[in-house]
Protein backbone atom coordinates (compact mmCIF):
# COMPACT_ATOMS: atom_id res chain seq x y z
CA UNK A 1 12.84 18.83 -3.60
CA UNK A 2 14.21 15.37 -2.17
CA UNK A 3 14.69 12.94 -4.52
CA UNK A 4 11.72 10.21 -4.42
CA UNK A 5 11.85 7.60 -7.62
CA UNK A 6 15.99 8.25 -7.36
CA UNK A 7 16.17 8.08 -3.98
CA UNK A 8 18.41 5.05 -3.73
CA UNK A 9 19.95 5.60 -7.08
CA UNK A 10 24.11 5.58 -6.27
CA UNK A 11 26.32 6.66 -8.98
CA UNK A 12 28.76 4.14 -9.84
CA UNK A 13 27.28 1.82 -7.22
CA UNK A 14 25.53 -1.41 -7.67
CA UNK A 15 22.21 -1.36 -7.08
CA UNK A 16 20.74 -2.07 -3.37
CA UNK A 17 20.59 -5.03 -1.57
CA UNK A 18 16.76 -6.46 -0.32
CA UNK A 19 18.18 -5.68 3.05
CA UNK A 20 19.78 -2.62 2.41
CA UNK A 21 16.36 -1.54 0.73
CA UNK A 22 14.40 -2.48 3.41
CA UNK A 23 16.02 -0.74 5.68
CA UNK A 24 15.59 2.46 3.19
CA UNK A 25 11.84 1.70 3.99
CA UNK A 26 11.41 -0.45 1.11
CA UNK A 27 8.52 -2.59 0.47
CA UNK A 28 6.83 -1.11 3.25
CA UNK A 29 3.59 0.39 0.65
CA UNK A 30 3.44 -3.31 0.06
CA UNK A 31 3.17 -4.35 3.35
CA UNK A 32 0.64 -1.76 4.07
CA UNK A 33 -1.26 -2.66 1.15
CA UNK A 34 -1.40 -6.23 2.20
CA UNK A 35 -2.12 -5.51 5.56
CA UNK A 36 -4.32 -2.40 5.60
CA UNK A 37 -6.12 -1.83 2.28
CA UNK A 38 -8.33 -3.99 -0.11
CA UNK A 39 -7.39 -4.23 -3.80
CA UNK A 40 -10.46 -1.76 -4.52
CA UNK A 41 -9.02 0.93 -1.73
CA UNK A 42 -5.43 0.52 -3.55
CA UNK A 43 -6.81 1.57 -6.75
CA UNK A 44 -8.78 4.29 -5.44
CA UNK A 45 -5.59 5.42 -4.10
CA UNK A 46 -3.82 5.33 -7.24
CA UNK A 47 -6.78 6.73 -9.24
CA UNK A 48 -7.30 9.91 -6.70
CA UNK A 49 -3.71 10.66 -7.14
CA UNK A 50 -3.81 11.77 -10.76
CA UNK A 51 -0.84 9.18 -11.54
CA UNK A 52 -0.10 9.46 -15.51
CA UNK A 53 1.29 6.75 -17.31
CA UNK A 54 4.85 7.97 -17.90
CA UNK A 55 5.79 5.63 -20.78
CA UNK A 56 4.60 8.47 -23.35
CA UNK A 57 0.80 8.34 -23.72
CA UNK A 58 0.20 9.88 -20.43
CA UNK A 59 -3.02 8.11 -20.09
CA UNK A 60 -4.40 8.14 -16.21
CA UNK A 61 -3.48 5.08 -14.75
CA UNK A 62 -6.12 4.34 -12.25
CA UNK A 63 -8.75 5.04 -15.59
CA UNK A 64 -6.79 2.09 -16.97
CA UNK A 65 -6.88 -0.16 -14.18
CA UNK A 66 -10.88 0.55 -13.52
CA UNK A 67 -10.80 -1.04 -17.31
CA UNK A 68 -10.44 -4.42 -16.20
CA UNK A 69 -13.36 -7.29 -15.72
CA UNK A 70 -14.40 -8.18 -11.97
CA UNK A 71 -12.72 -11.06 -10.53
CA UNK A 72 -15.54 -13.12 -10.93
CA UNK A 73 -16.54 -12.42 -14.06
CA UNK A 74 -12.77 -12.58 -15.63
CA UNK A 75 -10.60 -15.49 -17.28
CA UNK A 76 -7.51 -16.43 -15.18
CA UNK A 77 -4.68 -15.71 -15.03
CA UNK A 78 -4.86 -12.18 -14.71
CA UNK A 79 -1.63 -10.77 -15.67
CA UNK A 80 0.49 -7.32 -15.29
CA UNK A 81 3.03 -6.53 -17.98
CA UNK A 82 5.91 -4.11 -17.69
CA UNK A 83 7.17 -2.38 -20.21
CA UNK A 84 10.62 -1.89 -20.33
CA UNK A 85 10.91 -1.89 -24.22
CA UNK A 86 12.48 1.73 -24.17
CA UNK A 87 13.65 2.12 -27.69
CA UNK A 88 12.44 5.43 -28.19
CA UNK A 89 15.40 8.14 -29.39
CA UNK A 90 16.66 9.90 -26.78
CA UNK A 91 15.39 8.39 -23.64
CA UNK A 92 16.99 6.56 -21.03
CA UNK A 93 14.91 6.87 -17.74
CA UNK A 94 13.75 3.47 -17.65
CA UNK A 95 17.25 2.12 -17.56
CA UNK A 96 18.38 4.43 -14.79
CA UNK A 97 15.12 3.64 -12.81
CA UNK A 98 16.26 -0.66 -13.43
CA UNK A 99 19.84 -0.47 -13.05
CA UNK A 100 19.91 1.71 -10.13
CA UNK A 101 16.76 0.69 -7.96
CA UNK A 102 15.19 -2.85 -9.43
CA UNK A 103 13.65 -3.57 -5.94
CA UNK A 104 11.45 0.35 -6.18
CA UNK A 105 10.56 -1.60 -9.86
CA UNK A 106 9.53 -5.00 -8.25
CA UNK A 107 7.29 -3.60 -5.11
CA UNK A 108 5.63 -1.18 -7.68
CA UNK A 109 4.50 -4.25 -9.68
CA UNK A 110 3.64 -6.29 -6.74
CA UNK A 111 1.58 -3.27 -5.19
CA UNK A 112 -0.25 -2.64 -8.30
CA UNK A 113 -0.82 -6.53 -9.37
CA UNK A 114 -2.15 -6.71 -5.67
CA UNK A 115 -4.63 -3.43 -6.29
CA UNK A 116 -5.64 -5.20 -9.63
CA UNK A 117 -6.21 -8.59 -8.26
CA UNK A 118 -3.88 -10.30 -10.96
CA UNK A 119 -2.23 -13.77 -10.46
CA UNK A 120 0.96 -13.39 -12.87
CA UNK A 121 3.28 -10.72 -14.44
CA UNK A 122 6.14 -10.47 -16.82
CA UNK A 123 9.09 -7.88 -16.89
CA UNK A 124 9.39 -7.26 -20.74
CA UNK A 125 13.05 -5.77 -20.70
CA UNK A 126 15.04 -4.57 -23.82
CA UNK A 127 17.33 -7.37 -25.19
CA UNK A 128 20.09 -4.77 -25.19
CA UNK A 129 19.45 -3.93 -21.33
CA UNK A 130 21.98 -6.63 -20.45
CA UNK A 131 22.76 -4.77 -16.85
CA UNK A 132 19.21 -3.80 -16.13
CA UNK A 133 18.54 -7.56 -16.84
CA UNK A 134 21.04 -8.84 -14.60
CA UNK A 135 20.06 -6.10 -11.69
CA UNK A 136 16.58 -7.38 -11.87
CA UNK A 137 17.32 -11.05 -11.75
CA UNK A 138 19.54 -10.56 -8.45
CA UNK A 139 16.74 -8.56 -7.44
CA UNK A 140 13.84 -11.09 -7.98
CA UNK A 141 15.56 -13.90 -6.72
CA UNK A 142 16.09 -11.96 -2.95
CA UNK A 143 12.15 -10.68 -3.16
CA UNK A 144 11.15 -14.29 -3.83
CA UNK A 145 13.66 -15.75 -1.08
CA UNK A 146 11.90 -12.55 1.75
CA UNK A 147 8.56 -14.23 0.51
CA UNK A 148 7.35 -10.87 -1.68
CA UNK A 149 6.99 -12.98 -4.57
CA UNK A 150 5.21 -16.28 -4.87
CA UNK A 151 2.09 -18.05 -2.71
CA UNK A 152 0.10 -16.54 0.03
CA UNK A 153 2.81 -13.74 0.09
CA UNK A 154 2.86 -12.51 3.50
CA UNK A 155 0.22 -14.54 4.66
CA UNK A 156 -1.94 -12.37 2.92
CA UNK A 157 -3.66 -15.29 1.02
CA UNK A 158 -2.47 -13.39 -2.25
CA UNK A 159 -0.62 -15.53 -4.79
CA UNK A 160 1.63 -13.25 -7.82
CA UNK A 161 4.17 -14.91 -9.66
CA UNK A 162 6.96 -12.45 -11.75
CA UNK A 163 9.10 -13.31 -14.33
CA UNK A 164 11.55 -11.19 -16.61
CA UNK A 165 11.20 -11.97 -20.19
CA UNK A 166 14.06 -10.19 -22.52
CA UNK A 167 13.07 -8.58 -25.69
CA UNK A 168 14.04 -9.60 -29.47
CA UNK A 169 14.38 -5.82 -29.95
CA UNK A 170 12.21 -4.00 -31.86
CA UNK A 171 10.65 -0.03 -31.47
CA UNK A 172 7.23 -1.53 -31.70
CA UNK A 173 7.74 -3.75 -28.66
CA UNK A 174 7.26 -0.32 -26.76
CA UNK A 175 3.22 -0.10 -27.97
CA UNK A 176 1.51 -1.90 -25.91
CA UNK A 177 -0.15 -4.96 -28.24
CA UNK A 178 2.94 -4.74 -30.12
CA UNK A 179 4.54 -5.98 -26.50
CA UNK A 180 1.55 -8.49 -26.08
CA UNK A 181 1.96 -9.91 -29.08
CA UNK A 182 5.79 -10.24 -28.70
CA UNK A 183 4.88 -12.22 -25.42
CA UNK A 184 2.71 -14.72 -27.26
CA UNK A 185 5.90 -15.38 -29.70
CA UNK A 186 4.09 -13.84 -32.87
CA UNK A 187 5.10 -10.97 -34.60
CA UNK A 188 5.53 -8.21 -33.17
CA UNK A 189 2.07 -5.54 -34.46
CA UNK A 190 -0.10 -3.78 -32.89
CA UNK A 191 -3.96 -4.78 -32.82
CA UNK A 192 -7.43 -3.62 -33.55
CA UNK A 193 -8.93 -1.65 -30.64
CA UNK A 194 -11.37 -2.81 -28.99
CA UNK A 195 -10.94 -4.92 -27.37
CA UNK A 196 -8.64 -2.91 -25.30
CA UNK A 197 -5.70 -5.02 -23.35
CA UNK A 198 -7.37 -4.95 -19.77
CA UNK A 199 -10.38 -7.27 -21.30
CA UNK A 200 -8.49 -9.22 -23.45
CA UNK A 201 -4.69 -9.12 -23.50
CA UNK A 202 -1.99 -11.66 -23.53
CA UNK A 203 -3.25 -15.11 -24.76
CA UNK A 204 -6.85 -13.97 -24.22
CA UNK A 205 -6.45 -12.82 -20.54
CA UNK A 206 -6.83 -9.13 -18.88
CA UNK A 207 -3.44 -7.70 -18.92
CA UNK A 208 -2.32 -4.84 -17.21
CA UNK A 209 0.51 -2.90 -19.40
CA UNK A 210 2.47 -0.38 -17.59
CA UNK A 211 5.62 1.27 -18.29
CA UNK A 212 8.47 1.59 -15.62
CA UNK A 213 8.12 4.81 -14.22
CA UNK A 214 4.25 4.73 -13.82
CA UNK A 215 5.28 1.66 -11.58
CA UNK A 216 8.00 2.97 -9.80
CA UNK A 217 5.47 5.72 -8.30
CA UNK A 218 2.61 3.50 -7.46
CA UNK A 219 4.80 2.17 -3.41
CA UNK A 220 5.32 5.79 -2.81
CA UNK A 221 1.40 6.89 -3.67
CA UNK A 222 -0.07 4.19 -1.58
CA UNK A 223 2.62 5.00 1.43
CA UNK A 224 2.15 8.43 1.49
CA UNK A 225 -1.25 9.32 -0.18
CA UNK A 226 -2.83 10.93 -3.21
CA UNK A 227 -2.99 14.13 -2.11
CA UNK A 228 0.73 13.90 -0.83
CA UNK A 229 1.73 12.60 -4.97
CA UNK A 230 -0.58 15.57 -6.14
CA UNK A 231 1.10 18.33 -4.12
CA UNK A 232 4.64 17.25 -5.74
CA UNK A 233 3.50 19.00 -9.31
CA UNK A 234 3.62 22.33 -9.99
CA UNK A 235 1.23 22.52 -12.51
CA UNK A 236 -1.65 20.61 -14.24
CA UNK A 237 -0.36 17.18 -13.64
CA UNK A 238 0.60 14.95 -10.28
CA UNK A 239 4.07 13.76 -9.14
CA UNK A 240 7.68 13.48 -9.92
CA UNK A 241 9.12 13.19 -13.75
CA UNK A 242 12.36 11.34 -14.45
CA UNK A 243 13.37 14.11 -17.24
CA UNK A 244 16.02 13.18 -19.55
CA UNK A 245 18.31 15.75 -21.50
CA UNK A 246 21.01 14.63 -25.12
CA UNK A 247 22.56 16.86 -27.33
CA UNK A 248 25.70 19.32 -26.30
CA UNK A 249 24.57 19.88 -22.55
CA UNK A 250 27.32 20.00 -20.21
CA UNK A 251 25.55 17.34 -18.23
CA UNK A 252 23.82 14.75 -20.64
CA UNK A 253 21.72 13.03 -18.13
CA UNK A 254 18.50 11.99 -16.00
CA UNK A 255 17.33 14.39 -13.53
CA UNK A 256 14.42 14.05 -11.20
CA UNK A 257 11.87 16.86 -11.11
CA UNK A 258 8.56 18.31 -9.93
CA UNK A 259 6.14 17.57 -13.06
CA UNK A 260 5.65 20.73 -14.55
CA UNK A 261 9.21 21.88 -14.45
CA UNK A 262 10.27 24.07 -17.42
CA UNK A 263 12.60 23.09 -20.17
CA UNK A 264 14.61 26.04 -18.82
CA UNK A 265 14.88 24.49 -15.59
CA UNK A 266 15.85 21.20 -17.08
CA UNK A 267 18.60 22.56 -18.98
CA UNK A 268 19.94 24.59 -15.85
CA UNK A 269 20.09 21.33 -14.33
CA UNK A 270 22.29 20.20 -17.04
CA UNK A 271 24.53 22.87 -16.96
CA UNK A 272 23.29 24.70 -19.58
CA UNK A 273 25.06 24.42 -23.39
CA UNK A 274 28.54 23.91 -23.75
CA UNK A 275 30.73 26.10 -24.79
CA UNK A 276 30.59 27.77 -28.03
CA UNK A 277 27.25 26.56 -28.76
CA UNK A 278 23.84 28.49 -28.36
CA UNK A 279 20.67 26.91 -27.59
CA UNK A 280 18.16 26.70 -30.76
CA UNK A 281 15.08 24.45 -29.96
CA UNK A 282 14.61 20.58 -28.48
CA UNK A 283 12.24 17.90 -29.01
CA UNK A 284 11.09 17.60 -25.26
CA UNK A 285 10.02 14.50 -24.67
CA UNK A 286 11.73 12.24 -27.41
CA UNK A 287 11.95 11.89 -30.80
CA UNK A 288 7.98 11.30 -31.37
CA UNK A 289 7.36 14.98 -30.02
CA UNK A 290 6.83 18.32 -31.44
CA UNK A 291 9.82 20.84 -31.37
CA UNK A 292 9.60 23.61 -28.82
CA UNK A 293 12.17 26.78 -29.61
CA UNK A 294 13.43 29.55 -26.90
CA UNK A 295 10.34 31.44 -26.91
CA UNK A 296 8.56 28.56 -25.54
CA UNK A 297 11.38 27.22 -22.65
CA UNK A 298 8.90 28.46 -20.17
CA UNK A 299 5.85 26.56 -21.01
CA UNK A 300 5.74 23.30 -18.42
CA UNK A 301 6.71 20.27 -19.15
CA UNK A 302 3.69 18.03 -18.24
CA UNK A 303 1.30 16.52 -20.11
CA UNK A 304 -1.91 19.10 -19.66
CA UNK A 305 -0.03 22.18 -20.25
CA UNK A 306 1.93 20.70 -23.62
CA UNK A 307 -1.52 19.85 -24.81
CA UNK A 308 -2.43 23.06 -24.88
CA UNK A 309 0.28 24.29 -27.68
CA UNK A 310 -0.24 21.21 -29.33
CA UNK A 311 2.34 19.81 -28.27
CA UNK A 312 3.21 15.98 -26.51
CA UNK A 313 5.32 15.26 -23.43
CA UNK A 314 5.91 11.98 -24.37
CA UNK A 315 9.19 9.74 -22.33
CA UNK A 316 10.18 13.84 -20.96
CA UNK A 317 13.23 13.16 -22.06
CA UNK A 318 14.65 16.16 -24.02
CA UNK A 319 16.83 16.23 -27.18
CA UNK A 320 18.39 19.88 -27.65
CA UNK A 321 18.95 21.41 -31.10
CA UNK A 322 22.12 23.64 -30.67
CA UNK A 323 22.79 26.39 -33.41
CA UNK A 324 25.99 24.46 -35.02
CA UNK A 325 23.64 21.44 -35.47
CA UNK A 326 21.36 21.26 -39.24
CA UNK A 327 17.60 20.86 -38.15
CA UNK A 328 17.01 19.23 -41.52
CA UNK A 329 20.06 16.53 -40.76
CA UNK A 330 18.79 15.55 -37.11
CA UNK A 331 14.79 15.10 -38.26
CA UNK A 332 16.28 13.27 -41.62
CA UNK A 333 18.14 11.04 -38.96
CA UNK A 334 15.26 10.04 -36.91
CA UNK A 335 13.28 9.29 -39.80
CA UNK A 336 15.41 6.55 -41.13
CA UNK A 337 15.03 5.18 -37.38
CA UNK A 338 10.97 5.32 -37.63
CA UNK A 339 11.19 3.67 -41.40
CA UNK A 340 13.38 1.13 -40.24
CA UNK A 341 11.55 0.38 -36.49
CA UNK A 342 7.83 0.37 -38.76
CA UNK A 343 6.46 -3.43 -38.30
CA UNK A 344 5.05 -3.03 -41.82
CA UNK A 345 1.53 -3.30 -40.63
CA UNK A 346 0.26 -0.43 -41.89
CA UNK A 347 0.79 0.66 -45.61
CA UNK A 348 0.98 4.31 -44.67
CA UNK A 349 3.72 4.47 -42.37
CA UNK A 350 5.42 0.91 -44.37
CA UNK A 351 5.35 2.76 -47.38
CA UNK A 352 4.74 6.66 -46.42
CA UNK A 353 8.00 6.60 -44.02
CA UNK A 354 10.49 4.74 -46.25
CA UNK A 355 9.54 7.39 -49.03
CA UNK A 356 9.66 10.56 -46.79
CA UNK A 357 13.23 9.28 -45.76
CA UNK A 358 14.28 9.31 -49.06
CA UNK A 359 13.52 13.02 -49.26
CA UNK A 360 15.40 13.66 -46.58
CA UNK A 361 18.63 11.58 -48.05
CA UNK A 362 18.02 13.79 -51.11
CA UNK A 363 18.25 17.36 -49.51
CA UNK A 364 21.06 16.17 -47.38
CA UNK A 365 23.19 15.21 -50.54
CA UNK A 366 22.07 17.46 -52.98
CA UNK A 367 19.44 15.78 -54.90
CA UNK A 368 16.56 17.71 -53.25
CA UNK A 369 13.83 19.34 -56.27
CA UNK A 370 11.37 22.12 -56.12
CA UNK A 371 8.53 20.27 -54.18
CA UNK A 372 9.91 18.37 -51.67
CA UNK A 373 9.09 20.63 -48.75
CA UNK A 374 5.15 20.71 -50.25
CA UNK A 375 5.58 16.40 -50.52
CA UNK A 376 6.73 16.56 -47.14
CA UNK A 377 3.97 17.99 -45.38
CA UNK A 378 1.42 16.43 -47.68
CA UNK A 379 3.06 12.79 -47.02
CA UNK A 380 3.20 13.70 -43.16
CA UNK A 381 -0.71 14.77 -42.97
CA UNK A 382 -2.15 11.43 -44.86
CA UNK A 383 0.21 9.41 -42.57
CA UNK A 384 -1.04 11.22 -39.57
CA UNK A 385 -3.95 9.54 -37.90
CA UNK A 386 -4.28 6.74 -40.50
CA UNK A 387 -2.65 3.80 -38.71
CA UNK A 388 -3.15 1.56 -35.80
CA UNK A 389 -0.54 2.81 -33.41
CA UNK A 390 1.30 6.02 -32.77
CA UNK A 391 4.72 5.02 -34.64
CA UNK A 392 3.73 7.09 -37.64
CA UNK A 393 2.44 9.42 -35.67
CA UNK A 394 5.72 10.14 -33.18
CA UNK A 395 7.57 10.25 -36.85
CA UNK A 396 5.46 12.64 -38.77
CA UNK A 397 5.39 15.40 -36.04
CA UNK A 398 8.63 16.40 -35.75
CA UNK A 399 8.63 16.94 -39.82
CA UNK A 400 5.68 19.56 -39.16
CA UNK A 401 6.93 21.30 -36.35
CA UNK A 402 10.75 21.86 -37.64
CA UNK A 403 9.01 22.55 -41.14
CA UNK A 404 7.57 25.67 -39.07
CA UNK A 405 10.13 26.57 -36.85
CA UNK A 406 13.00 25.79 -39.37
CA UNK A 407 11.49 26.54 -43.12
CA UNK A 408 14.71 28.85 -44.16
CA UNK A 409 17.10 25.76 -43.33
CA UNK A 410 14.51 23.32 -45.34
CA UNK A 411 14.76 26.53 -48.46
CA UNK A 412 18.41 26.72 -48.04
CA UNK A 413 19.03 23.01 -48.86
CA UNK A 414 17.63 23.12 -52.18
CA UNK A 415 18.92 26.67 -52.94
CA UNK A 416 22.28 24.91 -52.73
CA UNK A 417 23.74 21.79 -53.67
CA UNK A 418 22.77 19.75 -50.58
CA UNK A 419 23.24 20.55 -47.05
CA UNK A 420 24.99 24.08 -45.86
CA UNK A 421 26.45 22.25 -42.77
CA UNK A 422 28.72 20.29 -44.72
CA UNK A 423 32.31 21.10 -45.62
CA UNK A 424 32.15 22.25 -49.86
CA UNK A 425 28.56 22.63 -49.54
C-alpha cells in the first residue's frame, strides 16, 4: 500500500514548504470543496466514507458532524477544535502527523470547518509539542499569506479564521470538554452530557472537536471519494491507521497501515522483538486498552472487530509486553500515571485510583496481603462506568485484563517478598 496520511512525511527533514506541498497536490480537496461541493455534499462525503474518529473513541465522524444546529438556527461563531492534547501512554501519531506534514493538518481543518459551516477554529497542541508548535506556526502563517486562511478564502465567500493555542498540560485536556473547558481558561473537567459539544461547546457555541488523524483523512476522502477511503480497510472499518508500536521492538515507531491490520503485522513491521526477548502480550492501542496475548495477534486491529472480544482500539498505538518484563510492574506504572493525570472530578477515580496505586506500590515492594488481587478487581468494577469521562475507565481495564491473562505473576508477588523481577527478590 502507498503511503497516504505519511505521504510527505521525510525522515530527518523539515516539514514541507506551502509550495512544495502544493505541488505534492496539496490543498487541492480544498479547492474542490470550495469550488465543486456545498458544505451539506462535503459532509455526506465524509459521512458515506465510514471515517472513525481516530483520537480513541472511534466514534463516526460524519454522525458527529450531522450533530450540529442549522446555520440559521445556531449562535455564532461556530467553531472547530483540534485536538492535539496526546498525552495518552504510548502514543505518538499525532506528533509525527504535526511535525512532519502540518499543511495535510491545516487543509483537513479548513475542509471540514468548510463542510460544517463554522467561522473559527483553534489548534489545541500539547505544551510539550514545542516542534509540532513551531511546524504549525510556519505552516499557518504561509496558508494565510496563499489566502487558505482568513476572509472570502478563495473567493468562495467563506470566512475561517485558525489559531494554535498551546496546552497547560494535563491527560484530561485529551477528553473533549476537558479541552473545551481548558479553552475557556477554567479548569480543566469534563462536563455533564447533554448537552453534547456540537450544540453547545466552547463559550456556549457549537464546537466541532476532532482529533488529528480524523482530520488529516478528511482532504484525501473528499479528493478521492468514500468508496475510494472504504476500499483501503481490510476489515470492518474504513481507511488508513497511523499504528504506533513501544516496548523492545527493533523498530520503536509509527507505521502507516490498512485499518484492520493485525498486531502480527504491526510487529513485523517493527522488526519483530529484539534479541533475547520473546513476545508475551501488548496493550494495542495505548495504555487505556485491554491486553491482547499471542493467541490473539491475529484478531484485527480496528475498532469493529476489537469490539467483538471486548476489547478497545483506542490511539492504535501498541505497547508490547516482552517475557523479561513484570506484567504487575508495567500496569502498577501506568496507574500512578492515571492517579496522577485524574482532574479530581469524580470521587471514584480521585479517590478509587490513588488507592488502587497504592496496591500496586505494595506488591512491588513487598508489602502486598492476602486480598489485594480480590480489592483489585472489586475497586476496578465500582470505578468502571461510574464517572463522567473515560479516564477511569482507560485505567481500570488494563487491571482486569492482565489480572486474567497474568494471575500467576499477580500470586507470585505475594507468595514472595515483593516482586520476582527484582535482584534479592
Amino acid at each position: 500500500m502507498d503511503p497516504i496520511l505519511t505521504r510527505n512525511i521525510r525522515p530527518g527533514q523539515p516539514p514541507m514548504t506551502i509550495r512544495e506541498y502544493e505541488a505534492a497536490g496539496g490543498y487541492s480537496a480544498l479547492r474542490k470543496a470550495l469550488k465543486e461541493l456545498s458544505p451539506a455534499e462535503a459532509r455526506q462525503v465524509v459521512s458515506d466514507s465510514n471515517l472513525r474518529g481516530r483520537g480513541g473513541a472511534g466514534f463516526p465522524t460524519g454522525t458527529k458532524w450531522a450533530g450540529l444546529p442549522p446555520l440559521d438556527r445556531s449562535a455564532r461563531p461556530r467553531m472547530a477544535m483540534v485536538n492535539c492534547d496526546e498525552m495518552e501512554p504510548g502514543t505518538f501519531k499525532d506528533r509525527l502527523l504535526v511535525e512532519g506534514d502540518p499543511h495535510q493538518l491545516i487543509e483537513g481543518t479548513l475542509v471540514s470547518a468548510y463542510a460544517c459551516e463554522l467561522d473559527l477554529g483553534y489548534i489545541f497542541v500539547r505544551a510539550e509539542y514545542v516542534e509540532a508548535t513551531r511546524a504549525l506556526e510556519r505552516a499557518l502563517a504561509e496558508a494565510a499569506q496563499a489566502g487558505y486562511i482568513g476572509p472570502n478564502i478563495l473567493g468562495s465567500g467563506w470566512s475561517f479564521d485558525l489559531k494554535i493555542h498551546a496546552s497547560a498540560g494535563r491527560y484530561i485536556c485529551g477528553e473533549e470538554n476537558g479541552l473545551i473547558n481548558a479553552m475557556e481558561g477554567k479548569r480543566a473537567i469534563p462536563r455533564t452530557k447533554p448537552p453534547y459539544a456540537v450544540m453547545c461547546g466552547a463559550w456556549g457555541k457549537p464546537t466541532v472537536v476532532n482529533n488529528v488523524e480524523t482530520l488529516c483523512c478528511v482532504p484525501h476522502i473528499v479528493e478521492r471519494g468514500a468508496e475510494w477511503f472504504k476500499g483501503l480497510g481490510k476489515a470492518k472499518d474504513a481507511g488508513t491507521k497511523i499504528y504506533g508500536v513501544s516496548g523492545r521492538v527493533k523498530r520503536p515507531g509509527a507505521f502507516e497501515l490498512p485499518i484492520g491490520s493485525t498486531l502480527r503485522e504491526l510487529l513485523e513491521r517493527a522488526g519483530g522483538m529484539q534479541d533475547g526477548v520473546s513476545f508475551r502480550a501488548a496493550l494495542p492501542g495505548g495504555a487505556s486498552t485491554m491486553f491482547l496475548d499471542a493467541s490473539q495477534m491475529e484478531v484485527p486491529l480496528d475498532y469493529g472487530s476489537l469490539a467483538e472480544i471486548h476489547c478497545f482500539l483506542g490511539t492504535g498505538c501498541a505497547i508490547v509486553l516482552d517475557d523479561r518484563t513484570c506484567p504487575v510492574g508495567m500496569v502498577g506504572n501506568l496507574q500512578q500515571f492515571f492517579a496522577r493525570e485524574s482532574c479530581g472530578w469524580c470521587t471514584p477515580c480521585r479517590d478509587g485510583l490513588p488507592w488502587i496505586a497504592g496496591i500496586y506500590a505494595d506488591l512491588e515492594e513487598g508489602r502486598g496481603k492476602p486480598g489485594d488481587l480480590e480489592l483489585l478487581l472489586d475497586l476496578a468494577h465500582h470505578i468502571r462506568g461510574n464517572t463522567f469521562c473515560a479516564l477511569a475507565l482507560g485505567a481500570v481495564v488494563s487491571i482486569q485484563s492482565s489480572l486474567e491473562k497474568f494471575r500467576a505473576d499477580y500470586e507470585e508477588h505475594l507468595r514472595r517478598p515483593g516482586c520476582p523481577w527484582k535482584a534479592g527478590n
